[in-house]
N, C-alpha and C. Protein backbone atom coordinates (compact mmCIF):
# COMPACT_ATOMS: atom_id res chain seq x y z
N UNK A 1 -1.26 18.59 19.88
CA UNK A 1 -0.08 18.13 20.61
C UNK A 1 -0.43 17.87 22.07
N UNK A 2 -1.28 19.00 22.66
CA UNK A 2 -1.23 18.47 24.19
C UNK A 2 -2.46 17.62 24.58
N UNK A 3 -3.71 16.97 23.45
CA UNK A 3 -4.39 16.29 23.77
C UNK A 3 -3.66 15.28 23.52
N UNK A 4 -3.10 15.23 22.52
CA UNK A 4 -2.04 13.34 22.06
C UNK A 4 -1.06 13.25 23.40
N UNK A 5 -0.33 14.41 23.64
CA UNK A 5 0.89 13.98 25.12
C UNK A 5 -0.37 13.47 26.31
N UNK A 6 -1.38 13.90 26.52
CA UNK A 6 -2.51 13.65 27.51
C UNK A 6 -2.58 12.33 27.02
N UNK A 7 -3.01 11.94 26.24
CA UNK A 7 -3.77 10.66 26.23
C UNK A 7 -2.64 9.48 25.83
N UNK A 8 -1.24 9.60 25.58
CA UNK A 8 0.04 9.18 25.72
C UNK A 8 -0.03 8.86 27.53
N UNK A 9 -0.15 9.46 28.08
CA UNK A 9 0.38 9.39 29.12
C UNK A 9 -0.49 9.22 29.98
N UNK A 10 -2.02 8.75 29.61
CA UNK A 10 -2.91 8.29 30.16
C UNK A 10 -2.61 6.56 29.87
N UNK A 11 -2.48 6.84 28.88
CA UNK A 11 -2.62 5.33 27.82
C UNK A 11 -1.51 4.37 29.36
N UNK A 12 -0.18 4.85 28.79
CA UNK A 12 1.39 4.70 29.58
C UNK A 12 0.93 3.66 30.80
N UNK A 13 0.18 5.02 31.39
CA UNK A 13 0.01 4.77 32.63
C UNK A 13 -0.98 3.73 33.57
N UNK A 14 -2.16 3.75 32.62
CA UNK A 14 -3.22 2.35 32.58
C UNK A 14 -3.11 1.25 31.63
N UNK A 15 -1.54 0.97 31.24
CA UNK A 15 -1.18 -0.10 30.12
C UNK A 15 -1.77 -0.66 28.92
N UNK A 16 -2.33 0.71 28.37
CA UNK A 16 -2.51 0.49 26.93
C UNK A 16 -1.97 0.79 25.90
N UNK A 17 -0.81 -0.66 25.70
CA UNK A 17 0.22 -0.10 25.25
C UNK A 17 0.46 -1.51 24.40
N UNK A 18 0.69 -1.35 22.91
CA UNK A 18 1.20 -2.06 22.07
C UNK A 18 2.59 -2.78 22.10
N UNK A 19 2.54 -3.91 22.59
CA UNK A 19 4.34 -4.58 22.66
C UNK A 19 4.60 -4.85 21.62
N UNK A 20 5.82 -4.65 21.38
CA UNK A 20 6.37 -5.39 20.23
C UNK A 20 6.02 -6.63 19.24
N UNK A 21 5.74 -7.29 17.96
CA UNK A 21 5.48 -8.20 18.01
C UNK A 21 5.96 -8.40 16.04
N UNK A 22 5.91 -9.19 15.88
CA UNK A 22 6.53 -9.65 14.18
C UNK A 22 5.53 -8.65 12.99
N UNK A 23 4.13 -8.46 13.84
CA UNK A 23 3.42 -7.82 12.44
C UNK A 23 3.41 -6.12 12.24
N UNK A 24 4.32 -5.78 13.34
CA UNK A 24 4.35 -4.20 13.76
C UNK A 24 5.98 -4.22 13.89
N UNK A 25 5.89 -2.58 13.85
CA UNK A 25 7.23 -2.13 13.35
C UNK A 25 7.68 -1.29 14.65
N UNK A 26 7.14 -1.30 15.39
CA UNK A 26 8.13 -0.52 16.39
C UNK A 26 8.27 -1.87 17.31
N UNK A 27 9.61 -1.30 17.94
CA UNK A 27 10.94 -2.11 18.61
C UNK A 27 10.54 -2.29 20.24
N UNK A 28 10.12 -0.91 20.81
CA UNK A 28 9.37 -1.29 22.09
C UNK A 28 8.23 -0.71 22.33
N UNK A 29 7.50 -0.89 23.92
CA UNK A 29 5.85 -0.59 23.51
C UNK A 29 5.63 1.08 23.04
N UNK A 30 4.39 0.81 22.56
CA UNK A 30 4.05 1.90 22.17
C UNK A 30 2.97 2.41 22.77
N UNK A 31 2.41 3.46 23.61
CA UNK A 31 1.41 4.14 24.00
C UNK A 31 0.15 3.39 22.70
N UNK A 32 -0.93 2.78 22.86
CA UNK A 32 -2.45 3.10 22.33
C UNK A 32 -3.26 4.19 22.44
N UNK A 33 -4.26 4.44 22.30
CA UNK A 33 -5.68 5.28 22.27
C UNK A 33 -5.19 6.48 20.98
N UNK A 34 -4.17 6.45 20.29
CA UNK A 34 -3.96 7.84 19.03
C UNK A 34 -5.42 8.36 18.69
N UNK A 35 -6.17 6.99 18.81
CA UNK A 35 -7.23 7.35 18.26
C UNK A 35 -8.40 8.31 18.68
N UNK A 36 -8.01 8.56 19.86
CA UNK A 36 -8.86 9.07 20.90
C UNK A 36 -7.86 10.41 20.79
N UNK A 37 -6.87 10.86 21.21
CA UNK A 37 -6.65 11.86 20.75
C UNK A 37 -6.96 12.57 19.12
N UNK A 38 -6.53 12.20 18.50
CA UNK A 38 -7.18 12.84 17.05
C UNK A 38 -8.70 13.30 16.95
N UNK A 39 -9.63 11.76 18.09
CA UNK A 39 -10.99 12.43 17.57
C UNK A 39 -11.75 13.38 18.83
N UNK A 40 -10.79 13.35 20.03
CA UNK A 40 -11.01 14.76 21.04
C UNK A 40 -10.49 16.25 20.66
N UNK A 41 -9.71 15.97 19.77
CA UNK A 41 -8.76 17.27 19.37
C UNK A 41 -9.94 17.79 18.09
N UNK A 42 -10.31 16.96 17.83
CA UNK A 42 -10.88 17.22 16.17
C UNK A 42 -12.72 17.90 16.55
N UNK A 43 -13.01 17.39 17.95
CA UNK A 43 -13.98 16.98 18.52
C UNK A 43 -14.65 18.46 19.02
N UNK A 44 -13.22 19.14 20.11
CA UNK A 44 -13.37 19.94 20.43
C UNK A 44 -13.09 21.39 19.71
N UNK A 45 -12.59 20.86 18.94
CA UNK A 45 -11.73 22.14 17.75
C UNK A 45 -12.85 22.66 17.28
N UNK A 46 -13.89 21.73 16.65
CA UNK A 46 -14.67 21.75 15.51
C UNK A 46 -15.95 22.31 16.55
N UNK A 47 -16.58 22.16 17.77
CA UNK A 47 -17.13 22.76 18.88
C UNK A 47 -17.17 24.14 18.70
N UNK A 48 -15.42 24.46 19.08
CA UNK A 48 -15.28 25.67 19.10
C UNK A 48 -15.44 26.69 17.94
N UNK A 49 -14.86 26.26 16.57
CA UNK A 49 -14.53 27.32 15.60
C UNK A 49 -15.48 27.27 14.37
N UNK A 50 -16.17 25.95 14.16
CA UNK A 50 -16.83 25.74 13.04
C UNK A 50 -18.23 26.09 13.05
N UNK A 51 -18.50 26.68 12.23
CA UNK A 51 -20.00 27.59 11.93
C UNK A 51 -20.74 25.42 11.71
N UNK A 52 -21.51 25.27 13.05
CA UNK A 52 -22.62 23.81 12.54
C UNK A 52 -23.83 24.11 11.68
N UNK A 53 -23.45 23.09 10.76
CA UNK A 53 -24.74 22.77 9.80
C UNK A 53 -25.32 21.63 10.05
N UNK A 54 -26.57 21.75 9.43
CA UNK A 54 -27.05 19.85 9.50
C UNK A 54 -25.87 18.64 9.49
N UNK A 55 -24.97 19.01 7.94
CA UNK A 55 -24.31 17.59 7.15
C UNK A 55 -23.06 18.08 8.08
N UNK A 56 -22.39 19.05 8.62
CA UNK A 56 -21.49 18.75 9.57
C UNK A 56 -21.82 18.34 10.59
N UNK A 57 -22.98 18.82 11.37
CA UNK A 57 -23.59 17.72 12.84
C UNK A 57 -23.80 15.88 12.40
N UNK A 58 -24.30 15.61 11.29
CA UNK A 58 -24.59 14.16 10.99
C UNK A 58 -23.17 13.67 10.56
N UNK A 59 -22.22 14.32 9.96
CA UNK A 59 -20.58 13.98 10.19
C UNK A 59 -20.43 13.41 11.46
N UNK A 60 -20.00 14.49 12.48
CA UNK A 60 -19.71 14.20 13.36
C UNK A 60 -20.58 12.93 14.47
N UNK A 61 -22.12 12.88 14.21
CA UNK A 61 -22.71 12.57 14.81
C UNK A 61 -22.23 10.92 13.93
N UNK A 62 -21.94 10.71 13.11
CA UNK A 62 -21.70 9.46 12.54
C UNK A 62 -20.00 8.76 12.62
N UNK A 63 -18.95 10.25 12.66
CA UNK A 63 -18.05 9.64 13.06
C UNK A 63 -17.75 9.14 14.21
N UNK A 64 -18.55 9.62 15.21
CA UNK A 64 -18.22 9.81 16.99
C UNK A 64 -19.05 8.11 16.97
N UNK A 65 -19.87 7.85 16.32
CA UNK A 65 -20.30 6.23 16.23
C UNK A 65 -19.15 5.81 15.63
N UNK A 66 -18.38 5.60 14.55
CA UNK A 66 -17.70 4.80 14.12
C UNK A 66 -16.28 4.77 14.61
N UNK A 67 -15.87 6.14 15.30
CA UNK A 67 -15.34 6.51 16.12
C UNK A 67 -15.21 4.79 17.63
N UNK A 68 -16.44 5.30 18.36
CA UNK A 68 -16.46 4.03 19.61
C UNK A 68 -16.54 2.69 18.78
N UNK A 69 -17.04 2.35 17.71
CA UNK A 69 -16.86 1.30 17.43
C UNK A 69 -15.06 0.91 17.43
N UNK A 70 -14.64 1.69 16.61
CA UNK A 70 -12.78 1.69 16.39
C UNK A 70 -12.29 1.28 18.03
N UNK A 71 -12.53 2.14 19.23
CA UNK A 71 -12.26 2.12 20.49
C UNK A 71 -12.69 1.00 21.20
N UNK A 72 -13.77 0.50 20.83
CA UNK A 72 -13.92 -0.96 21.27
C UNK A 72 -13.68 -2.16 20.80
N UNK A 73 -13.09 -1.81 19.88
CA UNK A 73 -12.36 -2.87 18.63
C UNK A 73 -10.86 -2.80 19.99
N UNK A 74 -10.13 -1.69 19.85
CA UNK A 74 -9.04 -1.87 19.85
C UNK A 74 -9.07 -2.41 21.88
N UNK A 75 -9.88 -2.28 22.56
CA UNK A 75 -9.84 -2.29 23.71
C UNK A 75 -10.58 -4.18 24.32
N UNK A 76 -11.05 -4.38 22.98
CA UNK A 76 -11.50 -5.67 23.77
C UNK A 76 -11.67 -7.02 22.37
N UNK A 77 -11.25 -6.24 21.55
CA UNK A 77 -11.04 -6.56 20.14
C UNK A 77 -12.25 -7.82 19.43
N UNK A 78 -13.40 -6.84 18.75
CA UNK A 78 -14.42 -6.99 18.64
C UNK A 78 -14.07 -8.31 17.40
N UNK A 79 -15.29 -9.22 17.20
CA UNK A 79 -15.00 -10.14 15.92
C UNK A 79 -15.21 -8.96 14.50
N UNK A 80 -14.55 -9.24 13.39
CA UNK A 80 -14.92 -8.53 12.29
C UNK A 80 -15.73 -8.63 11.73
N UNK A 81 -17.01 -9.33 12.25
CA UNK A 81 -18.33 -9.02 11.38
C UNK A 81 -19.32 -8.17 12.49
N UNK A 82 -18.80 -8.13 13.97
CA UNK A 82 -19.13 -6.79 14.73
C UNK A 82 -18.50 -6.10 14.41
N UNK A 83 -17.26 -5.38 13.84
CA UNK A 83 -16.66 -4.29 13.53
C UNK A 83 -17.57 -4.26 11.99
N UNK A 84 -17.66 -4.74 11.26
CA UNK A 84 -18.56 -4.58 9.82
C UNK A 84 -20.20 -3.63 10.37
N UNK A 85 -21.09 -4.54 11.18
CA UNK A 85 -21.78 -4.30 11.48
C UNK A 85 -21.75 -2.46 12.06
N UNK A 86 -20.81 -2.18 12.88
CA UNK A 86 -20.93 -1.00 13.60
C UNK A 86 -20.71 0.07 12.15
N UNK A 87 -19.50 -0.40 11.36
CA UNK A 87 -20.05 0.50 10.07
C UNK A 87 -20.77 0.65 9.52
N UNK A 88 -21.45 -0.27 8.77
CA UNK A 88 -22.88 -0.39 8.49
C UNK A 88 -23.38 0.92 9.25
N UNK A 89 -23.96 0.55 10.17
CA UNK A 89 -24.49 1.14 11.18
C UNK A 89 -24.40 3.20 11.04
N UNK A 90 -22.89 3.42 11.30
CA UNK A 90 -21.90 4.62 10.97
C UNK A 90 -22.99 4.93 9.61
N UNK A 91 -22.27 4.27 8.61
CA UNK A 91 -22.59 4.68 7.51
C UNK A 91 -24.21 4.78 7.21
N UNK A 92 -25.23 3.82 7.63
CA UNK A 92 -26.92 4.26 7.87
C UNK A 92 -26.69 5.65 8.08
N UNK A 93 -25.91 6.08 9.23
CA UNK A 93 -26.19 7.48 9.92
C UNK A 93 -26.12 8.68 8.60
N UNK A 94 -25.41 8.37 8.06
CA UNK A 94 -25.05 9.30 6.61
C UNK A 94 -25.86 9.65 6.14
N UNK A 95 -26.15 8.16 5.34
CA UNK A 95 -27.05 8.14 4.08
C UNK A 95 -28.52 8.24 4.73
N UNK A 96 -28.88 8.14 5.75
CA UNK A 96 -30.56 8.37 6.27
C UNK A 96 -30.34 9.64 6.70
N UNK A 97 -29.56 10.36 7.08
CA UNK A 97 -29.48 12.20 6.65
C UNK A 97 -29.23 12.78 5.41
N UNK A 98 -29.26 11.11 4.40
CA UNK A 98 -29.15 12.67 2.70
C UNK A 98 -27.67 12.74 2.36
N UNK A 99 -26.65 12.59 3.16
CA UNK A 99 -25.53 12.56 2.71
C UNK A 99 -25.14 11.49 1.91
N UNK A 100 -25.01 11.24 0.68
CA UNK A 100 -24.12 10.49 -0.17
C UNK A 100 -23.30 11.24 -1.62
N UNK A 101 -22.52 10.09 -2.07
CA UNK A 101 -21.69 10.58 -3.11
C UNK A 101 -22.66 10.90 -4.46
N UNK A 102 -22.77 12.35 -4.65
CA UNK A 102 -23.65 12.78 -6.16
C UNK A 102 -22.78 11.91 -7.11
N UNK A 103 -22.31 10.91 -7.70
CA UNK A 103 -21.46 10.62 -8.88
C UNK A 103 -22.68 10.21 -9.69
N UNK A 104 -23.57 9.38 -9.79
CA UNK A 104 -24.04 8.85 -10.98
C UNK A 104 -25.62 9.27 -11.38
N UNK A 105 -26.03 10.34 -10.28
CA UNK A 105 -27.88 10.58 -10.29
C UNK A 105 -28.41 9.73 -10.34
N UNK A 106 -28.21 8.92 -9.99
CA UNK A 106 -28.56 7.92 -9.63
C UNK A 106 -28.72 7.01 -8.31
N UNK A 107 -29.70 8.05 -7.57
CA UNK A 107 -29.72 7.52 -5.74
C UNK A 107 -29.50 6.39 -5.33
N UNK A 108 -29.91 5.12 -5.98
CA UNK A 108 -29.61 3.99 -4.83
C UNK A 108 -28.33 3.41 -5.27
N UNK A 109 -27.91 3.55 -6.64
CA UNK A 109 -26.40 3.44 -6.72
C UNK A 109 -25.34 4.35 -5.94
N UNK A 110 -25.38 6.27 -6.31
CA UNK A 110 -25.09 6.71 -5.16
C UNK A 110 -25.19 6.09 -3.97
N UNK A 111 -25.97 5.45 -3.23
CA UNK A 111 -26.26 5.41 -2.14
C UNK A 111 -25.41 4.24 -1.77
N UNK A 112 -24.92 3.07 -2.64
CA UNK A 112 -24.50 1.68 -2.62
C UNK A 112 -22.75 2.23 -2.97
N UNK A 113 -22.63 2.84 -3.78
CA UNK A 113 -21.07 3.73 -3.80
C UNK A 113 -20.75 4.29 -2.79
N UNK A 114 -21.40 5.23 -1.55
CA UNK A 114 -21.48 5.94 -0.61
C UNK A 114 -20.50 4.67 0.44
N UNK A 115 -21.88 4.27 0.26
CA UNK A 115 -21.58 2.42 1.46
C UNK A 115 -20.22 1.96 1.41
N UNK A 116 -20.04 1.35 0.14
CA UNK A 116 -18.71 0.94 -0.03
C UNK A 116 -17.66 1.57 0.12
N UNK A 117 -17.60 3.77 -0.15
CA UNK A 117 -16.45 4.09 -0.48
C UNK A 117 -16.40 4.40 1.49
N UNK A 118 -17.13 4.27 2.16
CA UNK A 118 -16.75 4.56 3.61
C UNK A 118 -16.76 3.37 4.27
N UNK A 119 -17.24 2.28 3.65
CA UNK A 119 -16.72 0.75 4.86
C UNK A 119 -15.43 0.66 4.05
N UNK A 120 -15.04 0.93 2.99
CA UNK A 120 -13.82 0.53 2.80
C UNK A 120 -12.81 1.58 2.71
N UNK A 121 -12.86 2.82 2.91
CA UNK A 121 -11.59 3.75 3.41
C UNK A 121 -11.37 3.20 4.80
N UNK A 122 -12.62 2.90 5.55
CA UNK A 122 -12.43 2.88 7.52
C UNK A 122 -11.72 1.41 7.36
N UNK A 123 -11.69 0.59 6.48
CA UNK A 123 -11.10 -0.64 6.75
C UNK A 123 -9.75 -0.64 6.01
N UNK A 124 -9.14 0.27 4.96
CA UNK A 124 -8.30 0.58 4.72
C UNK A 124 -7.47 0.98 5.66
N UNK A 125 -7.64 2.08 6.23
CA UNK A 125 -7.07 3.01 7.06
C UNK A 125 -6.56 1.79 8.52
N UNK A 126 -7.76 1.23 8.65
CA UNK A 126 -7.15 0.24 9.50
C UNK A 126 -5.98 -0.57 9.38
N UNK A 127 -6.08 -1.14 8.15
CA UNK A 127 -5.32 -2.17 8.05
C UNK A 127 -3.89 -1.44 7.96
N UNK A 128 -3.60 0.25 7.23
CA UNK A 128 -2.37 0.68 7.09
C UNK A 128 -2.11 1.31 8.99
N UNK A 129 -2.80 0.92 10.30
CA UNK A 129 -2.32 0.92 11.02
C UNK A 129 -1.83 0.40 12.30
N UNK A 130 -0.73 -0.41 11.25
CA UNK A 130 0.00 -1.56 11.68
C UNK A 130 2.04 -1.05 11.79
N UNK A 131 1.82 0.24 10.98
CA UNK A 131 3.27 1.00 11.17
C UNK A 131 3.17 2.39 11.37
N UNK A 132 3.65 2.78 12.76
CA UNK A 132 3.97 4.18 13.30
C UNK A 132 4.01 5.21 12.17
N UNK A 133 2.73 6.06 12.28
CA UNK A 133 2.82 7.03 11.22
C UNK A 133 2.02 7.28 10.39
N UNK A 134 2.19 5.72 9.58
CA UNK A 134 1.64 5.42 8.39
C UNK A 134 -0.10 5.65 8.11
N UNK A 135 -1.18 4.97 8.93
CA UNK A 135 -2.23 5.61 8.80
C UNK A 135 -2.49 7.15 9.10
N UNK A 136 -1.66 7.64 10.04
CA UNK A 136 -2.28 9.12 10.61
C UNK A 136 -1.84 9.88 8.98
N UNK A 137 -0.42 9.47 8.75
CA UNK A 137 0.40 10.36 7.37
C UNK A 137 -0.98 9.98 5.92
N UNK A 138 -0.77 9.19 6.01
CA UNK A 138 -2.18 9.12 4.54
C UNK A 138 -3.33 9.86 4.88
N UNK A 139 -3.74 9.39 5.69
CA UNK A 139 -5.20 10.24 6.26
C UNK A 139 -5.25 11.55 6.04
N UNK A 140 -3.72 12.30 6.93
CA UNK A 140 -3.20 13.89 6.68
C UNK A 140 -3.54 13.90 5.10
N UNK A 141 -2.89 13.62 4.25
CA UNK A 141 -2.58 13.67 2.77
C UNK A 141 -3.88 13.20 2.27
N UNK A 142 -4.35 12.64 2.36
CA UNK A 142 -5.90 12.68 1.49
C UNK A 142 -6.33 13.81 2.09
N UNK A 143 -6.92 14.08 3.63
CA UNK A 143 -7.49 15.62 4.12
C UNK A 143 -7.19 16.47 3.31
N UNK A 144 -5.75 16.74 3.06
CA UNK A 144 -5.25 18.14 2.43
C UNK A 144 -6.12 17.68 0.78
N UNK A 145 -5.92 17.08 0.04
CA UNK A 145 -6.47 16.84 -1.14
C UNK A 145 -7.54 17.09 -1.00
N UNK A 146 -8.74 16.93 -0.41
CA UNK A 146 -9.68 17.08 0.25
C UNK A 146 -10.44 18.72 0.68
N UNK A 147 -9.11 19.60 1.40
CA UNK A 147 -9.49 20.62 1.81
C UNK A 147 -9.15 21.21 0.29
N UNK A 148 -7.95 20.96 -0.55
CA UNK A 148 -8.03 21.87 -1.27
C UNK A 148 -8.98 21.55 -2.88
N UNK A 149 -9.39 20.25 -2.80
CA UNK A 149 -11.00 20.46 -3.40
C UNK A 149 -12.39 21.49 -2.88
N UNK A 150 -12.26 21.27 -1.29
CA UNK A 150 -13.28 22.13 -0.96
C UNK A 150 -13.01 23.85 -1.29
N UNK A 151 -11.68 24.13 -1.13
CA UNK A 151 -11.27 25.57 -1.38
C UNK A 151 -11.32 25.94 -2.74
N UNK A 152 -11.44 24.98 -3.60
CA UNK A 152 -11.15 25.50 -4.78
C UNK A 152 -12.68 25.71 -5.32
N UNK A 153 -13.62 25.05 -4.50
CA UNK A 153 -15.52 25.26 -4.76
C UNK A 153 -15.68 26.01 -3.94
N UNK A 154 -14.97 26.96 -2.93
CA UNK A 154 -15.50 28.15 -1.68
C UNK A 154 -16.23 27.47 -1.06
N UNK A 155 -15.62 26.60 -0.73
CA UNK A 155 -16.32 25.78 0.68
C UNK A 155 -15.61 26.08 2.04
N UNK A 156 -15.59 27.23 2.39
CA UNK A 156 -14.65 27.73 3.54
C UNK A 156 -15.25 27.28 4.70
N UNK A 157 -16.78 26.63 5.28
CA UNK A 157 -16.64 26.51 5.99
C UNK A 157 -16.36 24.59 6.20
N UNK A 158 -16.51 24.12 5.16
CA UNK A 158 -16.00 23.12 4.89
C UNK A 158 -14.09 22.83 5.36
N UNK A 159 -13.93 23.53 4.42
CA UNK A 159 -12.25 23.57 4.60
C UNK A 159 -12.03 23.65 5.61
N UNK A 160 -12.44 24.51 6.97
CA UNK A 160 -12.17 24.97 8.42
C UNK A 160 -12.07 23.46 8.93
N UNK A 161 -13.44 22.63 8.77
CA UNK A 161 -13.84 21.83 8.90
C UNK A 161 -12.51 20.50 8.74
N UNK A 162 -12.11 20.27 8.12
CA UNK A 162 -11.02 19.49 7.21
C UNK A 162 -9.61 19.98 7.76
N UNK A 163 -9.70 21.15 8.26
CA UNK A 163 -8.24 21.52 8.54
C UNK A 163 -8.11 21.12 10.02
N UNK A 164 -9.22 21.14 10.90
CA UNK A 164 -9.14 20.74 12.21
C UNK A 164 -8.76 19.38 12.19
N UNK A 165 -8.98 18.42 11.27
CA UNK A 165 -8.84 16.90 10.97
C UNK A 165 -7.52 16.80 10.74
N UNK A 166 -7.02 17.61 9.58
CA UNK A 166 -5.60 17.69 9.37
C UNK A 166 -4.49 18.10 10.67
N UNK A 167 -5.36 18.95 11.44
CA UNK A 167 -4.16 19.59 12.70
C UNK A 167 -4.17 18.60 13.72
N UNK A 168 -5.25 17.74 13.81
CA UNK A 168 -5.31 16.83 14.92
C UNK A 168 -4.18 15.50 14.41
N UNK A 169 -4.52 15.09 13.08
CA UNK A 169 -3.52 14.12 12.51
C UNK A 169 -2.02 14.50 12.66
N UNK A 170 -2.00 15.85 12.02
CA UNK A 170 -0.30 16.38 12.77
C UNK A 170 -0.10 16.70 13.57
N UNK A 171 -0.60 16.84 14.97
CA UNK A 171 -0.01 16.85 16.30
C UNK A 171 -0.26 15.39 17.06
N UNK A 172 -1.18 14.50 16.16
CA UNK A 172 -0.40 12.78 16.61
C UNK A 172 0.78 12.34 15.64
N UNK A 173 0.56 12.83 14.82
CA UNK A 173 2.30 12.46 13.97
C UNK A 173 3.90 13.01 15.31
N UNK A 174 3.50 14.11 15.86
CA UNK A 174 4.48 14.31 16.30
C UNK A 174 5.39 13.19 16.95
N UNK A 175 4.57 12.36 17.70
CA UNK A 175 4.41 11.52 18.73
C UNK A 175 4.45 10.11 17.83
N UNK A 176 3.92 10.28 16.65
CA UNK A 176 4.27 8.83 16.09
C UNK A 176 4.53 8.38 14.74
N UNK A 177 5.01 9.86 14.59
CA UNK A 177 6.02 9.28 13.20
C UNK A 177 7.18 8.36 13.73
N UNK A 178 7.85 7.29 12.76
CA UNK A 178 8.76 6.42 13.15
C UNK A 178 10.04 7.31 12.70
């Protein structure tokens, strides 16, 4: 809550601020940067309380890239085959630390499933945020699905992990549910 009112009222105040317009749903402007609160809140949370491993440092070390890519999209509004590219990129960071989806034992398919299921959640997620709420509220709701897969394998420090994501998403909901 008080990194989102901070960066609300940073945003406000150096006019980064969404006006009204036919493809968005709020009526007058709206504060920008949500995004920057969620991933300082999530940023510093996870600093403080989470036991670091390798695959949580290459997380973070890969979201905080795909992360500035998102921030320079929205600040100078990059073409979409530079926003492609910077995922790409994000997602290299993953899979050249070993992180991909185990589904098929099969590494370079894993590895080509990996690709796709993270350029296309980050371009999902984008596109559902075009109405107040709506991306931060899904995001919340997959996390929780998410944490309570990891809880149900005793992945506690996982879950810790996932719940800081979830608390940062609901204290920007406060501010921008419609």
């Amino acid at each position: 809550l008080a990194v989102t009112l901070a960066v609300r009222s940073y945003a406000r105040k150096h006019g980064h601020v969404a006006k009204p317009k036919s493809d968005r749903w709020h009526k007058r402007p709206t504060a920008m940067l949500g995004g920057v609160a969620i991933f300082l809140t999530t940023l510093i949370t996870y600093g403080l309380v989470v036991d670091k491993t390798p695959q949580t440092i290459v997380v973070i070390g890969a979201s905080s890239f795909l992360f500035l890519v998102g921030l320079i999209d929205d600040l100078i509004n990059i073409k979409p085959y530079q926003k492609l590219i910077g995922q790409l990129i994000g997602t290299s960071i993953i899979i050249g630390f070993g992180l991909r989806m185990p589904l098929t034992g099969y590494e370079l398919i894993d590895i080509w499933i990996t690709v796709f299921w993270l350029v296309g959640i980050t371009n999902a997620i984008n596109l559902l945020d075009n109405m107040d709420g709506l991306a931060a509220g899904i995001s919340a709701i997959a996390a929780i699905s998410l944490t309570v897969g990891f809880a149900a394998n005793g992945q506690s420090n996982d879950v810790l992990f996932v719940a800081i994501f979830i608390g940062a998403f609901l204290g920007f909901l406060v501010f921008n549910f419609n």
